[in-house]
C-alpha atoms as a PDB file:
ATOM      1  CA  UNK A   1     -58.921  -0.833  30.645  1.00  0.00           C
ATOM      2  CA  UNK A   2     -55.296  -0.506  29.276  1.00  0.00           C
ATOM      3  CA  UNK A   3     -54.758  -1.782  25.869  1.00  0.00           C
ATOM      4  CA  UNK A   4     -52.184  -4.712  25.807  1.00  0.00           C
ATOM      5  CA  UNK A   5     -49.411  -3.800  23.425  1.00  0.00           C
ATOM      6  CA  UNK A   6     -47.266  -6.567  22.012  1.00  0.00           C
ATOM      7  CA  UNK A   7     -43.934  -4.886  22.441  1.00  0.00           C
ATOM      8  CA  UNK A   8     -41.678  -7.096  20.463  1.00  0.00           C
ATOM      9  CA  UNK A   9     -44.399  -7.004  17.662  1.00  0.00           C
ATOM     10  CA  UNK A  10     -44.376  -3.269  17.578  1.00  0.00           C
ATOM     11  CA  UNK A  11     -40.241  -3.156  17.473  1.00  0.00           C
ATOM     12  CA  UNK A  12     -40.614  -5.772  14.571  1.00  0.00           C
ATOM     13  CA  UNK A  13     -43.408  -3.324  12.945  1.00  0.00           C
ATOM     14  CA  UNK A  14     -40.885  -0.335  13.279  1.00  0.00           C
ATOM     15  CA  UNK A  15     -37.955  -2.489  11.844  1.00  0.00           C
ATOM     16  CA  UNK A  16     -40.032  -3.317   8.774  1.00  0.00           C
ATOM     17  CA  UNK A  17     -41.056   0.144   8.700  1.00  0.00           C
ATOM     18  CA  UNK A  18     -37.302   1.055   9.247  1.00  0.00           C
ATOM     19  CA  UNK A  19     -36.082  -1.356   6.435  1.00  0.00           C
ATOM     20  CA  UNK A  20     -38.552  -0.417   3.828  1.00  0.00           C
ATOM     21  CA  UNK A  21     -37.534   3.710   4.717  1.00  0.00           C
ATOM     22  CA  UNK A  22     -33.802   2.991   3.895  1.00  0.00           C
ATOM     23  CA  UNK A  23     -34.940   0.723   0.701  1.00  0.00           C
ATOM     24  CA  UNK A  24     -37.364   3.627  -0.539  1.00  0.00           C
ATOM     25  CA  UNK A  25     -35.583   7.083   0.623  1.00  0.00           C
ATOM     26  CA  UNK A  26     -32.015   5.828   1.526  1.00  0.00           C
ATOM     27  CA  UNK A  27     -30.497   6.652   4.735  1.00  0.00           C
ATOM     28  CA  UNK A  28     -31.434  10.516   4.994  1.00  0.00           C
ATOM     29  CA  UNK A  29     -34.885   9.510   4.750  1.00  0.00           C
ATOM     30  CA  UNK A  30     -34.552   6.546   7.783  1.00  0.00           C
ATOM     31  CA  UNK A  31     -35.385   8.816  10.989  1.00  0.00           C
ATOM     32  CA  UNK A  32     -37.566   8.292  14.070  1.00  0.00           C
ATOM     33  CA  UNK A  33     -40.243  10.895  13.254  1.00  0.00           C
ATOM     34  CA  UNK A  34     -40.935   9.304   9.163  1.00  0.00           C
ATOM     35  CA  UNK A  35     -40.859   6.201  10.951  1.00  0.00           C
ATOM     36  CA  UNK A  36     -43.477   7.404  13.179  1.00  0.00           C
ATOM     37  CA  UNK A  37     -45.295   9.225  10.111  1.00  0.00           C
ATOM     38  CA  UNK A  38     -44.937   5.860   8.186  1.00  0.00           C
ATOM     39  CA  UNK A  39     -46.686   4.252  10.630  1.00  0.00           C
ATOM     40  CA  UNK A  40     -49.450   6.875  11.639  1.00  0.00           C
ATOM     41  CA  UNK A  41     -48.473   7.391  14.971  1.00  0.00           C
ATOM     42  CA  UNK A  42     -47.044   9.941  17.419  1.00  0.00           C
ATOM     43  CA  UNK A  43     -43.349  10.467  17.882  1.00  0.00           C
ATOM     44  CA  UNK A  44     -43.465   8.983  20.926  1.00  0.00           C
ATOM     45  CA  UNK A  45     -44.870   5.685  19.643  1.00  0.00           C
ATOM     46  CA  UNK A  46     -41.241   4.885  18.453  1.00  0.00           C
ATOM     47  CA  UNK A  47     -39.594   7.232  21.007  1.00  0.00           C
ATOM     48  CA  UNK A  48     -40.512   4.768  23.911  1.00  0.00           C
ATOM     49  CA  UNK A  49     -38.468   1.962  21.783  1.00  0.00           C
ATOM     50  CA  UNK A  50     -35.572   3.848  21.140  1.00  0.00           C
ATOM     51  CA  UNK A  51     -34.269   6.976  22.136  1.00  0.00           C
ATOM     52  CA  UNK A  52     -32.223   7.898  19.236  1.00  0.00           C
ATOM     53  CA  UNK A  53     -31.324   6.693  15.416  1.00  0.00           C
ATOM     54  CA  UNK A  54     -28.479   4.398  16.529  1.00  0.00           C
ATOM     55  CA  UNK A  55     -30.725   2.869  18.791  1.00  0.00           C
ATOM     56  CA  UNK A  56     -33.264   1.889  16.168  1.00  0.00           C
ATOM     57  CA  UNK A  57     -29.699   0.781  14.079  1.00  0.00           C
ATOM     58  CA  UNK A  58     -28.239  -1.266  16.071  1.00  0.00           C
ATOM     59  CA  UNK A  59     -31.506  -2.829  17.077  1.00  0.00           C
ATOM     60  CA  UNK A  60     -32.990  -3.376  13.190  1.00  0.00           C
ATOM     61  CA  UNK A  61     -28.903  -5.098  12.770  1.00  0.00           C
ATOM     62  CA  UNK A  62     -29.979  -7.358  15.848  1.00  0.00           C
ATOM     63  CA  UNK A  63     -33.696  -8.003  14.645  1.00  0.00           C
ATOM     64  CA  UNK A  64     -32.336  -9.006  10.628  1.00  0.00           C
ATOM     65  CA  UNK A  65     -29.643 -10.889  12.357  1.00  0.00           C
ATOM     66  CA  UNK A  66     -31.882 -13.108  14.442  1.00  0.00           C
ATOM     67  CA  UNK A  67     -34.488 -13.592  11.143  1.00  0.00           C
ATOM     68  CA  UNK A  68     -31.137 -14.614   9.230  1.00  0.00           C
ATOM     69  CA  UNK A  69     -30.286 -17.363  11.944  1.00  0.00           C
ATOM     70  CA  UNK A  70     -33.386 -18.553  11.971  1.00  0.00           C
ATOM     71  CA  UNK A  71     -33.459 -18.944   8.249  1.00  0.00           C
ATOM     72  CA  UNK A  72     -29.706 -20.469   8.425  1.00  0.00           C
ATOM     73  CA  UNK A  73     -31.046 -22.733  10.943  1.00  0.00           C
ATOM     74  CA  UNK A  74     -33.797 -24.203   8.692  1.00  0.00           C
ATOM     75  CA  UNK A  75     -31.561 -24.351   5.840  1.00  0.00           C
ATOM     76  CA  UNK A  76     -28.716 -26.508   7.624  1.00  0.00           C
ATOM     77  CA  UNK A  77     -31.407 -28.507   9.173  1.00  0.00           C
ATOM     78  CA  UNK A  78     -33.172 -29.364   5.900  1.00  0.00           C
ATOM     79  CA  UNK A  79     -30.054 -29.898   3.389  1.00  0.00           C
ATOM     80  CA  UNK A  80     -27.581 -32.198   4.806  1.00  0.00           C
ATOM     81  CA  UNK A  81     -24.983 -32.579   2.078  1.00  0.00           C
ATOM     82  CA  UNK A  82     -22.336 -29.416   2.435  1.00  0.00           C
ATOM     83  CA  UNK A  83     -22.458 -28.958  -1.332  1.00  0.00           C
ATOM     84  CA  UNK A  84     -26.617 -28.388  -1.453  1.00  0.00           C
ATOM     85  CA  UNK A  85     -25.838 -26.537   2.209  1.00  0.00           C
ATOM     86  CA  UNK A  86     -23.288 -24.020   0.751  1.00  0.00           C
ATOM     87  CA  UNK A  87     -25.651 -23.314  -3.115  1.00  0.00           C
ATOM     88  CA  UNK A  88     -28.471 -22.914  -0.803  1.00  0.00           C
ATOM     89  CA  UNK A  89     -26.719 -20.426   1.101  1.00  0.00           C
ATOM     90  CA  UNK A  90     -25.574 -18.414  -1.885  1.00  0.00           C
ATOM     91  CA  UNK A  91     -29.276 -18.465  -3.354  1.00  0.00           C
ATOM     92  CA  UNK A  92     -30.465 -17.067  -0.232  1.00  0.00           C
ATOM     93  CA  UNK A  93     -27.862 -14.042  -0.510  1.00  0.00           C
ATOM     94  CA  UNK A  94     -29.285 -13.108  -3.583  1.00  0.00           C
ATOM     95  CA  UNK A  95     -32.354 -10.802  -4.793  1.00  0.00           C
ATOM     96  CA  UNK A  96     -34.788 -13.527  -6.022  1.00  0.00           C
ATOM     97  CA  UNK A  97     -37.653 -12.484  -4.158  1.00  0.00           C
ATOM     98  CA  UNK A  98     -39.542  -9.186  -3.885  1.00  0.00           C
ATOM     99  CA  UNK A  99     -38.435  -8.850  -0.464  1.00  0.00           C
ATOM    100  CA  UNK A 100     -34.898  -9.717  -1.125  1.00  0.00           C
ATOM    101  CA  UNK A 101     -34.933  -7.042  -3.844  1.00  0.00           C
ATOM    102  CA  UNK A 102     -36.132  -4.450  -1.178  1.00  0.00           C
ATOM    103  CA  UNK A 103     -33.199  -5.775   1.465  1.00  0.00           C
ATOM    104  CA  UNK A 104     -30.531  -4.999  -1.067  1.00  0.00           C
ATOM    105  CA  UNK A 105     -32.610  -1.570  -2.054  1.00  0.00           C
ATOM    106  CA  UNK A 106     -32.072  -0.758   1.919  1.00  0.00           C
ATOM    107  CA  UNK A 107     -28.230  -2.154   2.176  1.00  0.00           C
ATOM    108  CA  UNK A 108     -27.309  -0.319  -0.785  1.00  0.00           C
ATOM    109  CA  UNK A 109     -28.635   3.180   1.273  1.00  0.00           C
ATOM    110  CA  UNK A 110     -26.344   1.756   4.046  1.00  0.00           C
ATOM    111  CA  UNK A 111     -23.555   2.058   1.380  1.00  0.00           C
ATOM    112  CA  UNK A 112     -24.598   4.937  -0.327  1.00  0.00           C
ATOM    113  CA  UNK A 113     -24.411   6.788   3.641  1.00  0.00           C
ATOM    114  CA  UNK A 114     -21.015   6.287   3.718  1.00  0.00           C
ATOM    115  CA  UNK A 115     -20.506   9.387   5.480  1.00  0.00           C
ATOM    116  CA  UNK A 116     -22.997   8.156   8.480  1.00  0.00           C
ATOM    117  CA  UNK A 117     -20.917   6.450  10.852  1.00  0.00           C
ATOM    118  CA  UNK A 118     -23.938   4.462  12.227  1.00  0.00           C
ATOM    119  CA  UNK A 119     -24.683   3.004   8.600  1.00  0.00           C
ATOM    120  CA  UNK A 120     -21.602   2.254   7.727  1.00  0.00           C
ATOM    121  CA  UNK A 121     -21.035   0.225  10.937  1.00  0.00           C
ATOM    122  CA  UNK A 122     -23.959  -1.704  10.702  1.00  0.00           C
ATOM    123  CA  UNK A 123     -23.045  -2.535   6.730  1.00  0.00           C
ATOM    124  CA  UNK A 124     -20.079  -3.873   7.756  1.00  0.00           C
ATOM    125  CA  UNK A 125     -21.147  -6.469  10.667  1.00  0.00           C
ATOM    126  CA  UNK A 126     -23.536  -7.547   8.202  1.00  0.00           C
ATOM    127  CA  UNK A 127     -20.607  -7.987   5.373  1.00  0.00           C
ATOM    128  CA  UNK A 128     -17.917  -9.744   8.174  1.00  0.00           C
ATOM    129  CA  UNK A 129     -21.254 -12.239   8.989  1.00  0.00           C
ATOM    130  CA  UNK A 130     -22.165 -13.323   5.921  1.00  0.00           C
ATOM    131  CA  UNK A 131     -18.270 -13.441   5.011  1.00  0.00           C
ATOM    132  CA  UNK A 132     -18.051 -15.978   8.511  1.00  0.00           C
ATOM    133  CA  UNK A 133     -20.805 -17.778   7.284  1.00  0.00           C
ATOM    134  CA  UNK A 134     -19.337 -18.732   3.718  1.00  0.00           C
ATOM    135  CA  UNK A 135     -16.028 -19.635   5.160  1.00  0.00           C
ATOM    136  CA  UNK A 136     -17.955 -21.975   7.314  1.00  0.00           C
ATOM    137  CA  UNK A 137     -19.778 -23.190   4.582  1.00  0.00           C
ATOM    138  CA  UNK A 138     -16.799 -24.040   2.554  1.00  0.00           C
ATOM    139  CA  UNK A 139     -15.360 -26.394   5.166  1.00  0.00           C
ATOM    140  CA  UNK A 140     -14.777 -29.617   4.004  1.00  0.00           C
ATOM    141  CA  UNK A 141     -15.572 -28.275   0.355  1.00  0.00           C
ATOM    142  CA  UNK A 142     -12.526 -26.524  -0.428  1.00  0.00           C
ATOM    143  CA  UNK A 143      -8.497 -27.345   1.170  1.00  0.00           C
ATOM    144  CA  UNK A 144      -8.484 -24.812   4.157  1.00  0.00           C
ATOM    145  CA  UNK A 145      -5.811 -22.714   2.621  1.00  0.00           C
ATOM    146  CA  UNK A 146      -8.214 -21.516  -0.243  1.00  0.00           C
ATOM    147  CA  UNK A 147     -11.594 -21.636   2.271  1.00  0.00           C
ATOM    148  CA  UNK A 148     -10.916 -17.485   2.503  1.00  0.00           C
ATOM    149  CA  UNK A 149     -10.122 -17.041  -0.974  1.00  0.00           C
ATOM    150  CA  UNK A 150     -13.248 -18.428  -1.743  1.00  0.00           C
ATOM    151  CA  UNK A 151     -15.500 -16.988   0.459  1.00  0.00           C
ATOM    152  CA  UNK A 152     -14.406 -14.008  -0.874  1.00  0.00           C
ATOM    153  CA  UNK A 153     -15.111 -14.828  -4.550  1.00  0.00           C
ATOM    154  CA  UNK A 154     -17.935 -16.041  -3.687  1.00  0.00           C
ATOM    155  CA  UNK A 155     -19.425 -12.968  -1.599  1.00  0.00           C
ATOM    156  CA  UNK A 156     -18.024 -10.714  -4.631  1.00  0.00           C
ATOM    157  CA  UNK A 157     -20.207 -13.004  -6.982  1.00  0.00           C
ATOM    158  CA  UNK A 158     -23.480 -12.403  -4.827  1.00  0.00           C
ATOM    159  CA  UNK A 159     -22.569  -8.301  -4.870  1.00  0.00           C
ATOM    160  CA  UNK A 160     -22.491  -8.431  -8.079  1.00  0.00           C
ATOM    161  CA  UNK A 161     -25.679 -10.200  -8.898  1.00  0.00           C
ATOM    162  CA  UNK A 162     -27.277  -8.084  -6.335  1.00  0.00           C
ATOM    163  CA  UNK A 163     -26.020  -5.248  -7.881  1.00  0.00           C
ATOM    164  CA  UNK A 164     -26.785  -5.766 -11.423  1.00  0.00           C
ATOM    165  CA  UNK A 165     -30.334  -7.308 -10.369  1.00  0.00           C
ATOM    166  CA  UNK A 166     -30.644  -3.521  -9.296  1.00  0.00           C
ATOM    167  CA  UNK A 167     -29.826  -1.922 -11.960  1.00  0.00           C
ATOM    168  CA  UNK A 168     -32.014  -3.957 -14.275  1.00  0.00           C
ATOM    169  CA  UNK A 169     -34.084  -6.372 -12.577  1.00  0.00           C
ATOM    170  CA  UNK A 170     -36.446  -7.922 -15.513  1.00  0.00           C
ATOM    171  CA  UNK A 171     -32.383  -8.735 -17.020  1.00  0.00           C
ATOM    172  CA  UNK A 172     -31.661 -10.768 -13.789  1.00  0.00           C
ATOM    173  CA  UNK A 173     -34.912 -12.770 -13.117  1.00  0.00           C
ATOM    174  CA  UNK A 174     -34.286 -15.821 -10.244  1.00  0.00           C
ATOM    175  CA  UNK A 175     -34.003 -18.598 -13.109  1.00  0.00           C
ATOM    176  CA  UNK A 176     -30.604 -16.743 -14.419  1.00  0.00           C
ATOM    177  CA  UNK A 177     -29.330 -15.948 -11.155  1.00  0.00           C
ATOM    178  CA  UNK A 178     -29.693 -19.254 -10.122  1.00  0.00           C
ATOM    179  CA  UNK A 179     -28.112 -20.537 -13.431  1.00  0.00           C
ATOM    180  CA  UNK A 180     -24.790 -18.716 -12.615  1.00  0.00           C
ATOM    181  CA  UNK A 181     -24.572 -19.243  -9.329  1.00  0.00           C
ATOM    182  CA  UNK A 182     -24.756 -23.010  -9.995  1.00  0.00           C
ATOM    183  CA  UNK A 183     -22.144 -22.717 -12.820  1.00  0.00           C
ATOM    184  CA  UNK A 184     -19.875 -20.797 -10.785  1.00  0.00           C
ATOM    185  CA  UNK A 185     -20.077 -23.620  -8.010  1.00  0.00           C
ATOM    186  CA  UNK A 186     -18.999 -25.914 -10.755  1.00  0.00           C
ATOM    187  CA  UNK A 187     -16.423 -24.328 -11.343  1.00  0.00           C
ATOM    188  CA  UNK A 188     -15.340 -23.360  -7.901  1.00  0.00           C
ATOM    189  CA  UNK A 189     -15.877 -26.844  -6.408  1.00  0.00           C
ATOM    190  CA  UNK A 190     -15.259 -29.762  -8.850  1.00  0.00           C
ATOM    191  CA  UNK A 191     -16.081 -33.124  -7.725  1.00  0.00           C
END
């Protein structure tokens, strides 16, 4: 008898496998054959899901973007008040869990491959999303002429903490990054 193979489970598995490539060996590491050594399989195994690199790219930007909405989704639905939407937004872009640390480990590879065409594009949907999802965030928050300027500060604030959470983690634990992103809201959005 055939064995039953859950095929969106097993594009999820090489995603995951994918992500956690990029986070540990940056983007020269990330190819179709370590994934398939990652996961103790033939070639072929990840072959059948996609035929080439971009393939598994543009399909690990779809998966992450789909796991994002959902998350969005439960956050909008749970906090009602724009003000508790938007700081539980900006908690959620940065590193306070060990997953979250490995996310920015994998989209700083994406950066580092600036040279890769495929990286690079995938990077920067993810930047222009998370950029659309601030500014829509900060309506009703901010006047509308400053809703950009904003969005921008406030995306430069989370690269920054991402970075520097990086660099030193055990200097940037959750409770301080949480600290300044709450005083920066003060100061950003007065009552």
């Amino acid at each position: 008898m055939p064995r039953v193979v859950d095929h969106e489970a097993r594009r999820r598995a090489i995603a995951n496998v994918a992500l956690m490539l990029l986070a540990r060996d940056g983007a020269a590491g990330l190819s179709l054959r370590n994934i398939a050594t990652e996961m103790g399989g033939s070639l072929t195994m990840v072959t059948h899901y996609y035929a080439n690199r971009q393939a598994l790219m543009t399909d690990l930007a779809h998966q992450i973007c789909d796991t994002w909405q959902a998350t969005l989704d439960e956050i909008d639905e749970s906090h009602h008040e724009p003000r508790d939407r938007l700081r539980t937004f900006m908690a959620w872009l940065l590193p306070l869990t060990p997953r979250g640390h490995e996310e920015e480990r994998a989209r700083f590879a994406l950066l580092a491959a600036d040279n890769d065409p495929d990286c690079r594009a995938v990077l920067l949907d993810f930047d222009n999303i998370v950029r659309e999802l601030l500014r829509q965030r900060l309506h009703g928050l901010v006047p509308r002429r400053r809703v950009a300027a904003v969005a921008d500060l406030l995306r430069a604030f989370a690269s920054g903490v991402v970075l520097d959470a990086q660099l030193s983690p055990q200097a940037w634990p959750a409770k301080r990054q949480l600290a300044l992103l709450d005083d920066l809201l003060a100061a950003l959005l007065p009552h």
